[in-house]
C-alpha atoms as a PDB file:
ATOM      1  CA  UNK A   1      82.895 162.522 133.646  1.00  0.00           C
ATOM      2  CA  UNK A   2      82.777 165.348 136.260  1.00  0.00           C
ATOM      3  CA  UNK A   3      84.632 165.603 139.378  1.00  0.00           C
ATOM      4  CA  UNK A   4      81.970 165.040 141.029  1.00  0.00           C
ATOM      5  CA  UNK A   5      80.797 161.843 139.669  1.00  0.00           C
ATOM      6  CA  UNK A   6      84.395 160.806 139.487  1.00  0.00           C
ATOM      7  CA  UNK A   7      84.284 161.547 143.413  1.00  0.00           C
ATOM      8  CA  UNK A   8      81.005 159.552 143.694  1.00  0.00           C
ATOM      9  CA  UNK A   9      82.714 156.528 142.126  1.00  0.00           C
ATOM     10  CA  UNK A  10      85.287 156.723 144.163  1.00  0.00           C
ATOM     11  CA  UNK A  11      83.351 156.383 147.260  1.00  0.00           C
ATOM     12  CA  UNK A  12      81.553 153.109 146.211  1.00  0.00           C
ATOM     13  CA  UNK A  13      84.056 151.612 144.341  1.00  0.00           C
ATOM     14  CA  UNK A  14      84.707 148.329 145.899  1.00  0.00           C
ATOM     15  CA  UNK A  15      87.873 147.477 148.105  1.00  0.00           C
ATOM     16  CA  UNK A  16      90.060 144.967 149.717  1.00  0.00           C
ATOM     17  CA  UNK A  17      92.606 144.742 152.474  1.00  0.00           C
ATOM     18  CA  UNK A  18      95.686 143.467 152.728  1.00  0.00           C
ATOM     19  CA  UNK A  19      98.476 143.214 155.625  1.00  0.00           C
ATOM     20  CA  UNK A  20     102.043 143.053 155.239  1.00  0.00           C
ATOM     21  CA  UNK A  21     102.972 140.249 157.815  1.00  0.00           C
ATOM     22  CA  UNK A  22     106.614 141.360 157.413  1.00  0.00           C
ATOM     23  CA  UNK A  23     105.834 144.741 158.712  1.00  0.00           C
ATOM     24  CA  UNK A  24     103.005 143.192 161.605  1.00  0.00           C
ATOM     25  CA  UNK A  25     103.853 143.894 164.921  1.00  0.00           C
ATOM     26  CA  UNK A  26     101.477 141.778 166.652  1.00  0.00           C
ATOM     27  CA  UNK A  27      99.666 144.662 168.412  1.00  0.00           C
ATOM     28  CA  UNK A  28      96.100 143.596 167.617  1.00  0.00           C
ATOM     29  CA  UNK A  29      94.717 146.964 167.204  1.00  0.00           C
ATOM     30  CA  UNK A  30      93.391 146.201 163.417  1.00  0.00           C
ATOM     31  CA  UNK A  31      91.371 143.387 165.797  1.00  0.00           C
ATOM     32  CA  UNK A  32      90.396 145.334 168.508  1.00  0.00           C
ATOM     33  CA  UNK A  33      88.712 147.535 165.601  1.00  0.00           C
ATOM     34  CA  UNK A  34      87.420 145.450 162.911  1.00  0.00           C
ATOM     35  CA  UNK A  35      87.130 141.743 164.203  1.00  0.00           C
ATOM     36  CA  UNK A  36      85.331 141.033 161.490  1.00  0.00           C
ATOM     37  CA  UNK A  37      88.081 141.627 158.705  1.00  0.00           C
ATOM     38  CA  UNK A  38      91.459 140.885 161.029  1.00  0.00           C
ATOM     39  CA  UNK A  39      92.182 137.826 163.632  1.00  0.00           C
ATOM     40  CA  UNK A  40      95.448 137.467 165.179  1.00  0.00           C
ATOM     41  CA  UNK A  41      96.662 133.869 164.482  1.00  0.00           C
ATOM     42  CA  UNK A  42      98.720 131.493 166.353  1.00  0.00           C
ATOM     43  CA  UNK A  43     102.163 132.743 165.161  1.00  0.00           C
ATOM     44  CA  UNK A  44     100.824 136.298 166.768  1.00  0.00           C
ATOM     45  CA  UNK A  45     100.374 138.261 163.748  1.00  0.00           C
ATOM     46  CA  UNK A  46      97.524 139.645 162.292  1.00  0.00           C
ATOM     47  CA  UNK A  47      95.579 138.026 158.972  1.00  0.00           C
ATOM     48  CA  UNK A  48      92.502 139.217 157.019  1.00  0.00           C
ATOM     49  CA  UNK A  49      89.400 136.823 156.522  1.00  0.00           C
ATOM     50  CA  UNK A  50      86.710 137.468 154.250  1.00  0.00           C
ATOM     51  CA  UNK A  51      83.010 138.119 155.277  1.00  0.00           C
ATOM     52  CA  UNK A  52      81.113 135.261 156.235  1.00  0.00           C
ATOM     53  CA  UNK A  53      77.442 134.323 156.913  1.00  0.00           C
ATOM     54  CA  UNK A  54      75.761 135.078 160.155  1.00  0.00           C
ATOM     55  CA  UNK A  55      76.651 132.384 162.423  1.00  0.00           C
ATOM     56  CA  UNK A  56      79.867 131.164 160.613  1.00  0.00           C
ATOM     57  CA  UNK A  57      83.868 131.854 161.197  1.00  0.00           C
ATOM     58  CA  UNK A  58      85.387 132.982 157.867  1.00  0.00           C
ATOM     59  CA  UNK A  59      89.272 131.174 157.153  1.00  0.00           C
ATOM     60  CA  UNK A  60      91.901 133.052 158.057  1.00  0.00           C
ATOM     61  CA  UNK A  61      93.769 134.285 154.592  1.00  0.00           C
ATOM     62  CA  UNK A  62      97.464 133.276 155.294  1.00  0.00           C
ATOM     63  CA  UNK A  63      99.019 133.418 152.427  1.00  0.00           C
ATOM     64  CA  UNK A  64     101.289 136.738 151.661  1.00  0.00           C
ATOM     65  CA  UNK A  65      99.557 138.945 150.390  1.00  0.00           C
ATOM     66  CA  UNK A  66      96.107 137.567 150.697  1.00  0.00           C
ATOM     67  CA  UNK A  67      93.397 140.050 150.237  1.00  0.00           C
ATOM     68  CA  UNK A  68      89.914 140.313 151.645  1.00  0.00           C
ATOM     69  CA  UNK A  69      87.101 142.880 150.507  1.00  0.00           C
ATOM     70  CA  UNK A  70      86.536 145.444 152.985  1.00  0.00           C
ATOM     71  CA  UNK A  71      82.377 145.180 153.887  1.00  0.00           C
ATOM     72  CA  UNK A  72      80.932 149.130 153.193  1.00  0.00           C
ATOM     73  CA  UNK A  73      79.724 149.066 157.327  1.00  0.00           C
ATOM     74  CA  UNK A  74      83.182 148.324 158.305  1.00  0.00           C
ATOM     75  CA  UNK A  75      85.058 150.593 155.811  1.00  0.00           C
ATOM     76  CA  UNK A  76      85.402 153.526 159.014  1.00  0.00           C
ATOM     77  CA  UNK A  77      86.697 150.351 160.906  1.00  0.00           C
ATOM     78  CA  UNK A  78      89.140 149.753 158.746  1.00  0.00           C
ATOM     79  CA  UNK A  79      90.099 152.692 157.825  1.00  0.00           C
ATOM     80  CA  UNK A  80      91.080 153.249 160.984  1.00  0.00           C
ATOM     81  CA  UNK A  81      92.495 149.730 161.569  1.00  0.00           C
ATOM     82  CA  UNK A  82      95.189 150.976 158.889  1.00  0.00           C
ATOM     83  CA  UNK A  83      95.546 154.761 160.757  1.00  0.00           C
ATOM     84  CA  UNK A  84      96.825 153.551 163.836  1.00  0.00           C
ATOM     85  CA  UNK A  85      98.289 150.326 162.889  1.00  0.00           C
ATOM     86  CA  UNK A  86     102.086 151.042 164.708  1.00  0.00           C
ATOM     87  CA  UNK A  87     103.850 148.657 162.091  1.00  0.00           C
ATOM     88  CA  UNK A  88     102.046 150.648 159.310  1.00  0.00           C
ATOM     89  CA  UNK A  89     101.431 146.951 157.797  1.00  0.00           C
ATOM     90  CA  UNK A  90      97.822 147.563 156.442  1.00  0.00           C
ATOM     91  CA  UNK A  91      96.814 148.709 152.865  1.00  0.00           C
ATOM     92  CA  UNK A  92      93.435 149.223 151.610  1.00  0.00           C
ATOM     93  CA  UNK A  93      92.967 149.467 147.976  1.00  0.00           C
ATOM     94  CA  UNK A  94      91.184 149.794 145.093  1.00  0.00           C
ATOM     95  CA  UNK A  95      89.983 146.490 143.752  1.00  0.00           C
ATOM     96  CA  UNK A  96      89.265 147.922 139.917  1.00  0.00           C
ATOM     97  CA  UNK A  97      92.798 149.831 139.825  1.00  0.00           C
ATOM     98  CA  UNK A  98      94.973 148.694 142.343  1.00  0.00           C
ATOM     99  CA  UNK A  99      95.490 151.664 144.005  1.00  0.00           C
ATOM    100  CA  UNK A 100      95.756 152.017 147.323  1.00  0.00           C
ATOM    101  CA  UNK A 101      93.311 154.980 149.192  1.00  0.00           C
ATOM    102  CA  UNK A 102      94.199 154.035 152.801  1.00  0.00           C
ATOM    103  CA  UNK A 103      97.515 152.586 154.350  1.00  0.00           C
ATOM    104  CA  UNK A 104     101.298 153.464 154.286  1.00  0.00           C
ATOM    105  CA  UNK A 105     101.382 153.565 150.113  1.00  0.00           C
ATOM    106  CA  UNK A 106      98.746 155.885 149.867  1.00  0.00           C
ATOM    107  CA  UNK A 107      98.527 159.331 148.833  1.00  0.00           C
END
């Protein structure tokens, strides 16, 4: 496999999301970004919720540690969700490795 085509793979490999609700400060900005992927629940932190139908609320994904795939028009989104996120709480990772690209644990 080339670099290239390595790189390729990369790009369209598929990933999830995750936050760290021990790290979460509550700011909101991962919702002001992508309110697709993150909602803000009652207890003031911020959850991920996977994609849902036109017309339909996805659950919120409480459980620690719950992952969501990230949606390929809202990678930038969320990419940038995890970027400015002040209690550097948000990972985005690989699903087929594990690794994560995006987030405080990445590269």
């Amino acid at each position: 496999m080339t670099a290239q085509q390595r790189s390729a793979g990369e790009r369209t490999d598929a990933l999830e999301v995750w936050i760290d609700q021990d790290l979460c400060t509550g700011d909101g900005i991962c919702a002001q970004y992508a309110p697709e992927v993150f909602e803000l629940d009652i207890d003031g932190l911020a959850y991920v919720k996977p994609p849902a139908a036109p017309g339909e609320e996805a659950p919120l994904l409480t459980e620690p540690g719950a992952a969501a795939p990230v949606p390929l028009p809202l990678l930038d989104d969320v990419v940038s969700s995890a970027r400015d996120c002040p209690g550097e709480c948000i990972h985005v990772r690989r699903v087929s490795d594990g690794a994560e690209v995006h987030g405080p644990d990445a590269p």
